[in-house]
PDB file of N, CA and C in Angstrom:
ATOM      1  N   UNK A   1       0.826  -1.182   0.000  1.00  0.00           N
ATOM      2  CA  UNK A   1       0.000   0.000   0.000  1.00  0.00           C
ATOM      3  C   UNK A   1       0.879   1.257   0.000  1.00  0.00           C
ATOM      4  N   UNK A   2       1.738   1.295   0.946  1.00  0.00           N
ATOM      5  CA  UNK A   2       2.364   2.677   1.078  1.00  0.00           C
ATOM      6  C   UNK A   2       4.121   2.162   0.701  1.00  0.00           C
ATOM      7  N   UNK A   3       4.947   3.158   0.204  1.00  0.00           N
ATOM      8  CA  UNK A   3       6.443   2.331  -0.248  1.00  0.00           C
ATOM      9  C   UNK A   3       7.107   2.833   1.218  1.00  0.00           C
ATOM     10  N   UNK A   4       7.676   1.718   1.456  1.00  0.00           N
ATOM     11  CA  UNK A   4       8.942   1.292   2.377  1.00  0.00           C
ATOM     12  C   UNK A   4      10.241   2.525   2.314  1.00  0.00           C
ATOM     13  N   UNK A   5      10.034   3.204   3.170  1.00  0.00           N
ATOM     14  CA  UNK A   5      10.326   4.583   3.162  1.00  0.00           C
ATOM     15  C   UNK A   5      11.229   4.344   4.545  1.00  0.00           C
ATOM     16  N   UNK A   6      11.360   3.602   5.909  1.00  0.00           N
ATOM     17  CA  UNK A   6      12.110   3.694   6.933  1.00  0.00           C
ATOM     18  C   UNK A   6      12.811   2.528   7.199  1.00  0.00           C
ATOM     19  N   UNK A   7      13.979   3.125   7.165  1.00  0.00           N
ATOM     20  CA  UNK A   7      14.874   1.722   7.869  1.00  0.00           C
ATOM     21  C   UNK A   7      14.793   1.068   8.502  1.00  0.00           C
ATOM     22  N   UNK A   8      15.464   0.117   9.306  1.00  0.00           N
ATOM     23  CA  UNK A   8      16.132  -0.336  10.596  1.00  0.00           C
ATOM     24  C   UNK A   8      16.354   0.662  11.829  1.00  0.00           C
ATOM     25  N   UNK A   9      17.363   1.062  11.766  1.00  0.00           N
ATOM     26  CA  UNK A   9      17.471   1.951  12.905  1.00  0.00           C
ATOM     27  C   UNK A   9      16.409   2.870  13.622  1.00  0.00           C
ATOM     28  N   UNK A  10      15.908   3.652  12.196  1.00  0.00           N
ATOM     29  CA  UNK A  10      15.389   4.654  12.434  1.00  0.00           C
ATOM     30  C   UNK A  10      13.843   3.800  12.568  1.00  0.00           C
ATOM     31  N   UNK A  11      13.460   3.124  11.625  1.00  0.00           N
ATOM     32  CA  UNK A  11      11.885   2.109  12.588  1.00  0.00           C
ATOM     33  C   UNK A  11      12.081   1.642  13.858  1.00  0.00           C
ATOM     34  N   UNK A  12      12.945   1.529  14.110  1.00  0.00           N
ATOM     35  CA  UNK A  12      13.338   1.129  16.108  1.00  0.00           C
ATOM     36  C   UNK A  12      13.387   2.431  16.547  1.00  0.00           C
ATOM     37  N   UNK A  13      14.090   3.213  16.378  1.00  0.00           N
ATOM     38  CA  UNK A  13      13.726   4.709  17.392  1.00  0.00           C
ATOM     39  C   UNK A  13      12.361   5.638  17.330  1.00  0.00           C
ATOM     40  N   UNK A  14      11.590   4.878  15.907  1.00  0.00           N
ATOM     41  CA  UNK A  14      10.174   5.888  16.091  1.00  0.00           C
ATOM     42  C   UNK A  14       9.116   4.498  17.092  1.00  0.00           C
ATOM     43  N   UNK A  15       9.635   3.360  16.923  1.00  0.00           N
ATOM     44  CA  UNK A  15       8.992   1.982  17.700  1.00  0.00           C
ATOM     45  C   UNK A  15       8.987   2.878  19.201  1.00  0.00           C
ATOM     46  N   UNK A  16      10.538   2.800  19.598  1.00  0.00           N
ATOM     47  CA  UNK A  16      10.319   3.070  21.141  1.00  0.00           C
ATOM     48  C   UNK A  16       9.924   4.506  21.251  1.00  0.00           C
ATOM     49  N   UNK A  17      10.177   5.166  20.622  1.00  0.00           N
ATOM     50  CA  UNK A  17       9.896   6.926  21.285  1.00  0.00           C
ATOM     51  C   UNK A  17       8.236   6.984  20.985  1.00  0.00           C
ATOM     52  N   UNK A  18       7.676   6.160  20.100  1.00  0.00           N
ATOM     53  CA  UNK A  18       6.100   6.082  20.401  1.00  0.00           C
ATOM     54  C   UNK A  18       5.545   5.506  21.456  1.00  0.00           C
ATOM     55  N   UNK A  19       6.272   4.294  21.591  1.00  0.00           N
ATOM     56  CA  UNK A  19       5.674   3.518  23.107  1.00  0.00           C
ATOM     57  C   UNK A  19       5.844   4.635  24.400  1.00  0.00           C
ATOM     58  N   UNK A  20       6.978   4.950  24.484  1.00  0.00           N
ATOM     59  CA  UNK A  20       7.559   5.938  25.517  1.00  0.00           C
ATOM     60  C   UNK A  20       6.873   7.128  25.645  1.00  0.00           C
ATOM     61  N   UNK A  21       6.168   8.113  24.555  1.00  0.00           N
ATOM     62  CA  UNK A  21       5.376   8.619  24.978  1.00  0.00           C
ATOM     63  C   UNK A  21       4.184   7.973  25.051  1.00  0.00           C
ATOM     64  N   UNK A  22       3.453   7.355  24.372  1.00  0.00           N
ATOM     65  CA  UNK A  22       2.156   6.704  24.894  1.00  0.00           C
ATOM     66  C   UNK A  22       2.001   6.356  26.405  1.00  0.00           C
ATOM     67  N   UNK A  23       3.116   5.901  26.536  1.00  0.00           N
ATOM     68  CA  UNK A  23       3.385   5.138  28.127  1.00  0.00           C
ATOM     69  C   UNK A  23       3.433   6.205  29.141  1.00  0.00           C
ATOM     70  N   UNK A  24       4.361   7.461  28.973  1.00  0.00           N
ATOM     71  CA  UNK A  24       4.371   8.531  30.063  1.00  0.00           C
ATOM     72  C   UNK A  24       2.450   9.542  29.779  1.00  0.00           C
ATOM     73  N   UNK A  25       1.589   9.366  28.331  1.00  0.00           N
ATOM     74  CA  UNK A  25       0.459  10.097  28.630  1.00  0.00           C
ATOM     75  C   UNK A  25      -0.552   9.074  29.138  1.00  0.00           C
ATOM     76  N   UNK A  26      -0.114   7.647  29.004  1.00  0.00           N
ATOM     77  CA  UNK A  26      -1.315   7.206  29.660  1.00  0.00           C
ATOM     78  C   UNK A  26      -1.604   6.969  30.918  1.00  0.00           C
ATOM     79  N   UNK A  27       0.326   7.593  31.671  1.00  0.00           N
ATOM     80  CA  UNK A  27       0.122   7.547  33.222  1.00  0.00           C
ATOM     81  C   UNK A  27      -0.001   8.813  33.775  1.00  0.00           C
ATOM     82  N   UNK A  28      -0.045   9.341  33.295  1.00  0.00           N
ATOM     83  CA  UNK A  28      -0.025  10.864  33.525  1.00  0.00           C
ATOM     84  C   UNK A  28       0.859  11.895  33.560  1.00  0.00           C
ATOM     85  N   UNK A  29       2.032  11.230  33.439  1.00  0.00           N
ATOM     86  CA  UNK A  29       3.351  11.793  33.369  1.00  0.00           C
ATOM     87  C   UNK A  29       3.410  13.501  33.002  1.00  0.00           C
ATOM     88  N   UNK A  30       3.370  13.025  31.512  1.00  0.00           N
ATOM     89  CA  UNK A  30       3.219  14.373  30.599  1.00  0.00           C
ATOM     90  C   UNK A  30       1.814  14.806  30.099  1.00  0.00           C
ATOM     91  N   UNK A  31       1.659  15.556  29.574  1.00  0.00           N
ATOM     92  CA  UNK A  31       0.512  16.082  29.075  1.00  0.00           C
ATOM     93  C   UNK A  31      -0.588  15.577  27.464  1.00  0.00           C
ATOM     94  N   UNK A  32      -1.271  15.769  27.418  1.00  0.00           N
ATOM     95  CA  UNK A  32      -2.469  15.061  26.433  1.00  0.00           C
ATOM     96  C   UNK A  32      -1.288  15.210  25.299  1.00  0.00           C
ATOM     97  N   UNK A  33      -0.394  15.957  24.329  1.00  0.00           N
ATOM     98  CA  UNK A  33       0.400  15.989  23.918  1.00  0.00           C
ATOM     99  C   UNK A  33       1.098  14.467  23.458  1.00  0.00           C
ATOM    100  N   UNK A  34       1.389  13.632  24.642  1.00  0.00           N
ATOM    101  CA  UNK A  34       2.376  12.468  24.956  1.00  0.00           C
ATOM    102  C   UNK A  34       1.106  11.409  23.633  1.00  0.00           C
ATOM    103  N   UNK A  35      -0.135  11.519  23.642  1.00  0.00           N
ATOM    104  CA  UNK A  35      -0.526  10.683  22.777  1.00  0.00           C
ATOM    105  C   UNK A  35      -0.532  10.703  20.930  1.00  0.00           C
ATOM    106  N   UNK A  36       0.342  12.152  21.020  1.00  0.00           N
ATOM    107  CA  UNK A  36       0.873  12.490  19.786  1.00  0.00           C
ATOM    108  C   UNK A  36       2.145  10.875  19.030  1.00  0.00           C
ATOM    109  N   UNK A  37       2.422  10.076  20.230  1.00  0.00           N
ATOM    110  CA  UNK A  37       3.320   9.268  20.448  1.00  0.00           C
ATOM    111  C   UNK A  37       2.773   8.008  19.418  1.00  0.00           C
ATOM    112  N   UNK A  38       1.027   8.074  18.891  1.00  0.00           N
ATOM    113  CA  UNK A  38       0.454   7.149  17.746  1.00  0.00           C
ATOM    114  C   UNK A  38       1.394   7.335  16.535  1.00  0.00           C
ATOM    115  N   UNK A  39       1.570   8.746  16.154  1.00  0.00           N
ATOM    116  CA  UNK A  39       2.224   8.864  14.955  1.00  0.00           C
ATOM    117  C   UNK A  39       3.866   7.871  14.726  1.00  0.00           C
ATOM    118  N   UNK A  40       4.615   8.615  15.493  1.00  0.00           N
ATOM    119  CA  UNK A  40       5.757   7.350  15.117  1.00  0.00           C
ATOM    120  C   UNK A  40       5.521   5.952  15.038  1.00  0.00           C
ATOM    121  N   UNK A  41       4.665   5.680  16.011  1.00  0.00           N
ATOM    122  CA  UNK A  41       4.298   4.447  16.713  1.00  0.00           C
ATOM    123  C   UNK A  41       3.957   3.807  14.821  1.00  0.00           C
ATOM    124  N   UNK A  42       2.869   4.407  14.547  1.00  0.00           N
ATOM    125  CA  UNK A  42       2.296   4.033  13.590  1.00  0.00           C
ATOM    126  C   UNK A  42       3.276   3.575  12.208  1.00  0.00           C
ATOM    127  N   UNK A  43       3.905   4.990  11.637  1.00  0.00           N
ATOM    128  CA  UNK A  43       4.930   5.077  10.700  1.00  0.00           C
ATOM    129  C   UNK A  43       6.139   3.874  10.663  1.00  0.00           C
ATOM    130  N   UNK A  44       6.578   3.959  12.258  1.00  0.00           N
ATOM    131  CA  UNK A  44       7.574   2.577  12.473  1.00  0.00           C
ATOM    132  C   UNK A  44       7.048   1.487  12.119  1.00  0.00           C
ATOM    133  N   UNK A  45       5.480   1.026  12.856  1.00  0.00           N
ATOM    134  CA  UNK A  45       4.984  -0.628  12.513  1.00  0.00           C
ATOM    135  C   UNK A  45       4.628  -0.372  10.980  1.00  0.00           C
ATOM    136  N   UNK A  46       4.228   0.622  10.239  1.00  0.00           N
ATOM    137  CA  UNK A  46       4.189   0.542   8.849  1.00  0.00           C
ATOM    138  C   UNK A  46       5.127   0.397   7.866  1.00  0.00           C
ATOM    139  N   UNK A  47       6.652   1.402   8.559  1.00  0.00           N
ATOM    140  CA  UNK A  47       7.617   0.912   7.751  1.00  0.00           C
ATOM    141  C   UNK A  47       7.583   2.545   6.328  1.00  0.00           C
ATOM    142  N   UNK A  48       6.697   2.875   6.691  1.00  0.00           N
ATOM    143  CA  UNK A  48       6.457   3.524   5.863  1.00  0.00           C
ATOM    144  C   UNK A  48       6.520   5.453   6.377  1.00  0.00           C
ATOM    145  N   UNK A  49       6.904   6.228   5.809  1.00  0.00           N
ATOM    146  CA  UNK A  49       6.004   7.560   6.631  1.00  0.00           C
ATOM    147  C   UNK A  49       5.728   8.659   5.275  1.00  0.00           C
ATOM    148  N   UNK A  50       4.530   8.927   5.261  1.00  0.00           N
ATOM    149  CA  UNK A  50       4.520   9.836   4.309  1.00  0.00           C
ATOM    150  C   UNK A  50       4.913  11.402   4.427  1.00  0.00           C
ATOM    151  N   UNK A  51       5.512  12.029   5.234  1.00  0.00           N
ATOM    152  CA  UNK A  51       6.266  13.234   4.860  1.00  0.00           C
ATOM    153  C   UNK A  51       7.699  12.219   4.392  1.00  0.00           C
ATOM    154  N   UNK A  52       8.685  11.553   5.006  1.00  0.00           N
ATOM    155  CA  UNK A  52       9.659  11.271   3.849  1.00  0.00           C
ATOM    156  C   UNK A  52       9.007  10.929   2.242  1.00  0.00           C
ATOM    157  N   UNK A  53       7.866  10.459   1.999  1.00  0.00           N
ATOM    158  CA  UNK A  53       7.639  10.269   0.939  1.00  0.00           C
ATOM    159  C   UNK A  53       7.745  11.858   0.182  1.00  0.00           C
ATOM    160  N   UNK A  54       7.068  12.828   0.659  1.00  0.00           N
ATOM    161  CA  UNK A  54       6.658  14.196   0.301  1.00  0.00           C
ATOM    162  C   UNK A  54       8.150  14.466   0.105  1.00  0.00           C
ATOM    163  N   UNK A  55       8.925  14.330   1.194  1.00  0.00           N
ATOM    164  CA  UNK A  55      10.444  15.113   0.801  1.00  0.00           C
ATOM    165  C   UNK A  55      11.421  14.174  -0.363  1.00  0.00           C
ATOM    166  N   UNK A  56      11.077  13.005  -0.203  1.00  0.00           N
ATOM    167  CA  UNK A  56      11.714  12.159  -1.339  1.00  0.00           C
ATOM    168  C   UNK A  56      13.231  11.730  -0.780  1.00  0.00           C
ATOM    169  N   UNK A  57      12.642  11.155   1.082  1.00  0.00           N
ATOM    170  CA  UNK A  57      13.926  11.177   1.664  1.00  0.00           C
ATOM    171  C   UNK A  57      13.394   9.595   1.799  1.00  0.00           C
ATOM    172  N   UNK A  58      14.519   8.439   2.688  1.00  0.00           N
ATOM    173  CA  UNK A  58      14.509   7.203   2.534  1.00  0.00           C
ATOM    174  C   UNK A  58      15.757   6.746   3.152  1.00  0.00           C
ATOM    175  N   UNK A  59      15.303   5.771   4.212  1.00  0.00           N
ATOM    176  CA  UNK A  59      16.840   5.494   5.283  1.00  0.00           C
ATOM    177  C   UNK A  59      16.593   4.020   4.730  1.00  0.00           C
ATOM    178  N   UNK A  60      15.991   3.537   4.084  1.00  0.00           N
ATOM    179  CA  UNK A  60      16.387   1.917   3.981  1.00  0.00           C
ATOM    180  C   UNK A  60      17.425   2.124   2.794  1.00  0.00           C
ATOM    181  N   UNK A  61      18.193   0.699   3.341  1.00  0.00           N
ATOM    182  CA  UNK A  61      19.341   0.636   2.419  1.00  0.00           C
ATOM    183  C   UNK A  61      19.009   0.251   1.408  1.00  0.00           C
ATOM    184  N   UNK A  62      20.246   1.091   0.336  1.00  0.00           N
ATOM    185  CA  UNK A  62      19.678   0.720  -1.110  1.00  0.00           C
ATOM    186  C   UNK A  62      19.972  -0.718  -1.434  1.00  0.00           C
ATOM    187  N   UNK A  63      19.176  -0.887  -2.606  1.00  0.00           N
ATOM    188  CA  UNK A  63      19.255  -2.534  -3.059  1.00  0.00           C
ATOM    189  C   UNK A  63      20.322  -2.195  -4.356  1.00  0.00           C
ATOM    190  N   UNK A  64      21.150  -3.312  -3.836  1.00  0.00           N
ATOM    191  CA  UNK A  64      22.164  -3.684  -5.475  1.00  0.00           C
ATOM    192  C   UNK A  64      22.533  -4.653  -5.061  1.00  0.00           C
TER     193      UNK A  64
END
């Protein structure tokens, strides 16, 4: 559906920095804000994110 737009690395740091805020707004930690934490969350398990698509940027390694 959507092209494979995020790496490795960088799908593991939007994985945890989504859990991590989800986790500090659903305890109260931080503010309603912290559930902004869907978006990476999302983009990482998709693999995909559409502003790199818009900028025509791309961390997976190239194929040859």
């Amino acid at each position: 559906m959507f092209k494979t737009n995020v790496g490795g690395l960088d799908r593991a740091a939007r994985l945890c920095a989504g859990l991590v805020l989800l986790g500090l707004a659903a305890t109260g930690v931080i503010g309603a804000w912290g559930w902004l934490g869907l978006v990476p969350l999302a983009t990482g398990l998709m693999s995909s994110c559409p502003l790199y698509s818009v900028l025509g940027v791309s961390t997976c390694p190239a194929k040859g």
